[in-house]
Protein backbone atom coordinates (compact mmCIF):
# COMPACT_ATOMS: atom_id res chain seq x y z
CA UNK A 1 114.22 205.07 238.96
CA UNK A 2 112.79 208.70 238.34
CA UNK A 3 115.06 211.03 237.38
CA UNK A 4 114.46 213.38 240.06
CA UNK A 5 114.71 211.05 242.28
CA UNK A 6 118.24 210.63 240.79
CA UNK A 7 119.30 213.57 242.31
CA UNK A 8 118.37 213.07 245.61
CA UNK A 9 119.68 208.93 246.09
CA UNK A 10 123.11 209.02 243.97
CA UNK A 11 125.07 206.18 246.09
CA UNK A 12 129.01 206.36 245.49
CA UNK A 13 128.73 202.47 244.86
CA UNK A 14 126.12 202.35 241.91
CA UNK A 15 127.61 202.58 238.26
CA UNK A 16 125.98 204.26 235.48
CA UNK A 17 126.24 202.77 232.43
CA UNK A 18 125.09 204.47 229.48
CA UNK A 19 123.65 202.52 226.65
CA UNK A 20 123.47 205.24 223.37
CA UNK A 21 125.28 205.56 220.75
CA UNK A 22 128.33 207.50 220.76
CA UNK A 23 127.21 210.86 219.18
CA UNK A 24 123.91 211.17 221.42
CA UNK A 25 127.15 209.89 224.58
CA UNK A 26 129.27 212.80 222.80
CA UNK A 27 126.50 215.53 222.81
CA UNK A 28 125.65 214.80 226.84
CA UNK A 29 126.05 211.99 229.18
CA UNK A 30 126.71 211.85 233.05
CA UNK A 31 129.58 212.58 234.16
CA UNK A 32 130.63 209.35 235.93
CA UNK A 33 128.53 207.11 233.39
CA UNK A 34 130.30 204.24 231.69
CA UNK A 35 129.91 204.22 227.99
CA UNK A 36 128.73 200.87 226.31
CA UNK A 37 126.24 201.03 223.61
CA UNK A 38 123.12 198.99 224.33
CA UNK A 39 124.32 196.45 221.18
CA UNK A 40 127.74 195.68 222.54
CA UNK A 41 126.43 195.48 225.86
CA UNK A 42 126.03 191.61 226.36
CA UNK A 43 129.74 190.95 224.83
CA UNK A 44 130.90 193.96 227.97
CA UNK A 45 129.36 192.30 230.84
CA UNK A 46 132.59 192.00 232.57
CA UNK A 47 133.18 195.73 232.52
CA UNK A 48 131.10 195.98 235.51
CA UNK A 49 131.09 194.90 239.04
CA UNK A 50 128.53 192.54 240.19
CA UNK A 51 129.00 193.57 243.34
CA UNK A 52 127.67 197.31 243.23
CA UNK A 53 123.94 198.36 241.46
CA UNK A 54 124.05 199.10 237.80
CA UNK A 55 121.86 202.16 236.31
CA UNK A 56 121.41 201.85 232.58
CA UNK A 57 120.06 205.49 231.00
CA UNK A 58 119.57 206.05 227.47
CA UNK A 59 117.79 209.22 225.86
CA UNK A 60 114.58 208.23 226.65
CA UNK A 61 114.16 205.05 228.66
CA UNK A 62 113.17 202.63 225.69
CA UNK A 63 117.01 201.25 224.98
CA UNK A 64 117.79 201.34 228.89
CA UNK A 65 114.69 199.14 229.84
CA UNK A 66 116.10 196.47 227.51
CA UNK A 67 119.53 196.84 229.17
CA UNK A 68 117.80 196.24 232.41
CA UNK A 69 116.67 192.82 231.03
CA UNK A 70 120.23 191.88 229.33
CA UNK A 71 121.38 193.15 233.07
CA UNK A 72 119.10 191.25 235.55
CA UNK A 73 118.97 187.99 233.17
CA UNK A 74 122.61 187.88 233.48
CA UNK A 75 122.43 188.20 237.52
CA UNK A 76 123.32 192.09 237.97
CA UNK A 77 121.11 194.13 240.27
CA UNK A 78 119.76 196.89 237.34
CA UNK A 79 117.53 199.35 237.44
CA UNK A 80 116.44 201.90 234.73
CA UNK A 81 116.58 205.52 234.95
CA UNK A 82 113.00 206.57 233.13
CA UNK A 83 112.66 209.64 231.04
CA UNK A 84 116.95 209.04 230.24
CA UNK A 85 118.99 211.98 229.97
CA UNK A 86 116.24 214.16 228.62
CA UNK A 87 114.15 213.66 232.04
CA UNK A 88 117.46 214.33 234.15
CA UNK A 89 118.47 217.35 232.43
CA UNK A 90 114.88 218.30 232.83
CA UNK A 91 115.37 217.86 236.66
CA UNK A 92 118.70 219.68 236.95
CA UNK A 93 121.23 216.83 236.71
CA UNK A 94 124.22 218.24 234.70
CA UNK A 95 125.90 216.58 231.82
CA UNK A 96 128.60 216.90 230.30
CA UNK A 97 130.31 216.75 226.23
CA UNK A 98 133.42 214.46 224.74
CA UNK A 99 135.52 216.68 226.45
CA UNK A 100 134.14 217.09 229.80
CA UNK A 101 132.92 220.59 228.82
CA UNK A 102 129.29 220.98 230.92
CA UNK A 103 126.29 220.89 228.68
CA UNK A 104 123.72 223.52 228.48
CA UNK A 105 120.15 221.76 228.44
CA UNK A 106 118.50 225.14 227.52
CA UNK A 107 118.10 225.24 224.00
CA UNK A 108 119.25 221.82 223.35
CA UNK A 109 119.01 221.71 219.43
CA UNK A 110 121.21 218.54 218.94
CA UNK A 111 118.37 216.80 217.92
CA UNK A 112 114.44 216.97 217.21
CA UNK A 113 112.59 215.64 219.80
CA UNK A 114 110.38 213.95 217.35
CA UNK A 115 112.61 212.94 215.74
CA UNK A 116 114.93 211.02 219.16
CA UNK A 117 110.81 209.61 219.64
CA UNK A 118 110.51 207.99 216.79
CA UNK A 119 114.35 206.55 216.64
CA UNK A 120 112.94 204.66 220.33
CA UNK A 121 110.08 203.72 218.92
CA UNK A 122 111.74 202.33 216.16
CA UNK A 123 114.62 200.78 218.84
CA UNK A 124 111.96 199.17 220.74
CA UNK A 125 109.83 197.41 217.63
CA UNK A 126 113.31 195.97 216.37
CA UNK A 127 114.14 194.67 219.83
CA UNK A 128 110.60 193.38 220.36
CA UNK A 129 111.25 191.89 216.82
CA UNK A 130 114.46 190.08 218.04
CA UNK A 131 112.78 188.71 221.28
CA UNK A 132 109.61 187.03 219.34
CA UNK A 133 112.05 185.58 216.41
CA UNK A 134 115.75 185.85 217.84
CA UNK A 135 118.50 185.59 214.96
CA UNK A 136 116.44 183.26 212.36
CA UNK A 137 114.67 184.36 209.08
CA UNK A 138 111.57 185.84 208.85
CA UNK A 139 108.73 185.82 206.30
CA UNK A 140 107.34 189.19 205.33
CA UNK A 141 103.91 187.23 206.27
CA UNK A 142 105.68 186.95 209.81
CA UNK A 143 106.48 190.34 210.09
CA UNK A 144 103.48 192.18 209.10
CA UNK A 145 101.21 189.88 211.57
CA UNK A 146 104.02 190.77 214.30
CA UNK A 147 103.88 194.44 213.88
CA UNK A 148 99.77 194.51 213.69
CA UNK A 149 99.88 192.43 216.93
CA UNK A 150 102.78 195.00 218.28
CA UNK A 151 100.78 198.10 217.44
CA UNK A 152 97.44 196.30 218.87
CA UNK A 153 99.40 195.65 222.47
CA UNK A 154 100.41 199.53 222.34
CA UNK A 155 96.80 200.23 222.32
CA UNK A 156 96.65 200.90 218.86
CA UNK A 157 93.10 200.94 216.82
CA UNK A 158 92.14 198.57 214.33
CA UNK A 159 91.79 202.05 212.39
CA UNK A 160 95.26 203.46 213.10
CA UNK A 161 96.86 199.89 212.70
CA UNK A 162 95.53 199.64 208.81
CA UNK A 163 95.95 203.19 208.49
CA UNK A 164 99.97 202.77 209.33
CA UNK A 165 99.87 199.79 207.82
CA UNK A 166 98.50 200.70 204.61
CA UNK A 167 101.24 201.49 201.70
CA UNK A 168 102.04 205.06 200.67
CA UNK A 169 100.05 206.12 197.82
């Protein structure tokens, strides 16, 4: 779901769960979100009610995509908001701290924005990691072929994928 569009189609009957870690939840989260990190998420399934639409949001929209898939493989009706918090403060939505205080989206400098990128990059690769090998051991051979085929699907240049690659001098 777009964040703006967020705005316009809140339903009382849809829950919000929130899938980030508990200082980005602390710093700003919707008000009526539920709070489960995206790793505890599979053992808090029965937090929620099958019955109603779940929205999973996340910074960015990288750790609530793979909440969407934990969700709809385990029969809930999920749907992602994209952009996360950062594209619904963007469209006007107000959050809120740890202590209900609202949260001012204007010079928001919790965190580097770079720096929240790469930490979803970096989310995604390990749970694109976990889906090719699940829970077994891995050979650094293993690895290194997964992560040139990774960067390849993510349009990646035979270039840029030696050139990240490559050790540091």
């Amino acid at each position: 779901m777009d964040a703006s569009l967020y705005l316009v189609s809140r339903k009382p009957k849809v829950q919000v769960v929130d899938v980030r870690d508990p200082q980005e939840w602390a710093e700003g989260h919707l008000e009526t979100a539920i709070h489960i990190p995206l790793v505890e998420l599979g053992g808090r399934l029965g937090e929620l009610d099958r019955e109603f639409p779940v929205l999973a949001v996340c910074r960015t929209g990288v750790r609530s995509a793979k909440a969407v898939d934990l969700l709809t493989a385990n029969g809930f009706d999920a749907e992602s908001i994209e952009g996360g918090t950062v594209a619904l403060a963007e469209a006007g939505v107000p959050l809120i701290d740890a202590e209900g205080n609202p949260v001012s989206t204007e010079d928001d400098d919790h965190q580097d924005p770079g720096l929240a990128g790469l930490q979803d990059s970096m989310m995604a690769v390990v749970f694109a990691m976990q889906e090719r090998f699940g829970d077994r051991e891995r050979t650094e051979k293993e690895e290194i072929e997964f992560m040139r085929e990774y960067l390849a699907e993510k349009g990646k240049t035979p270039d840029e994928i030696a050139a990240i690659m490559s050790p540091e001098p």
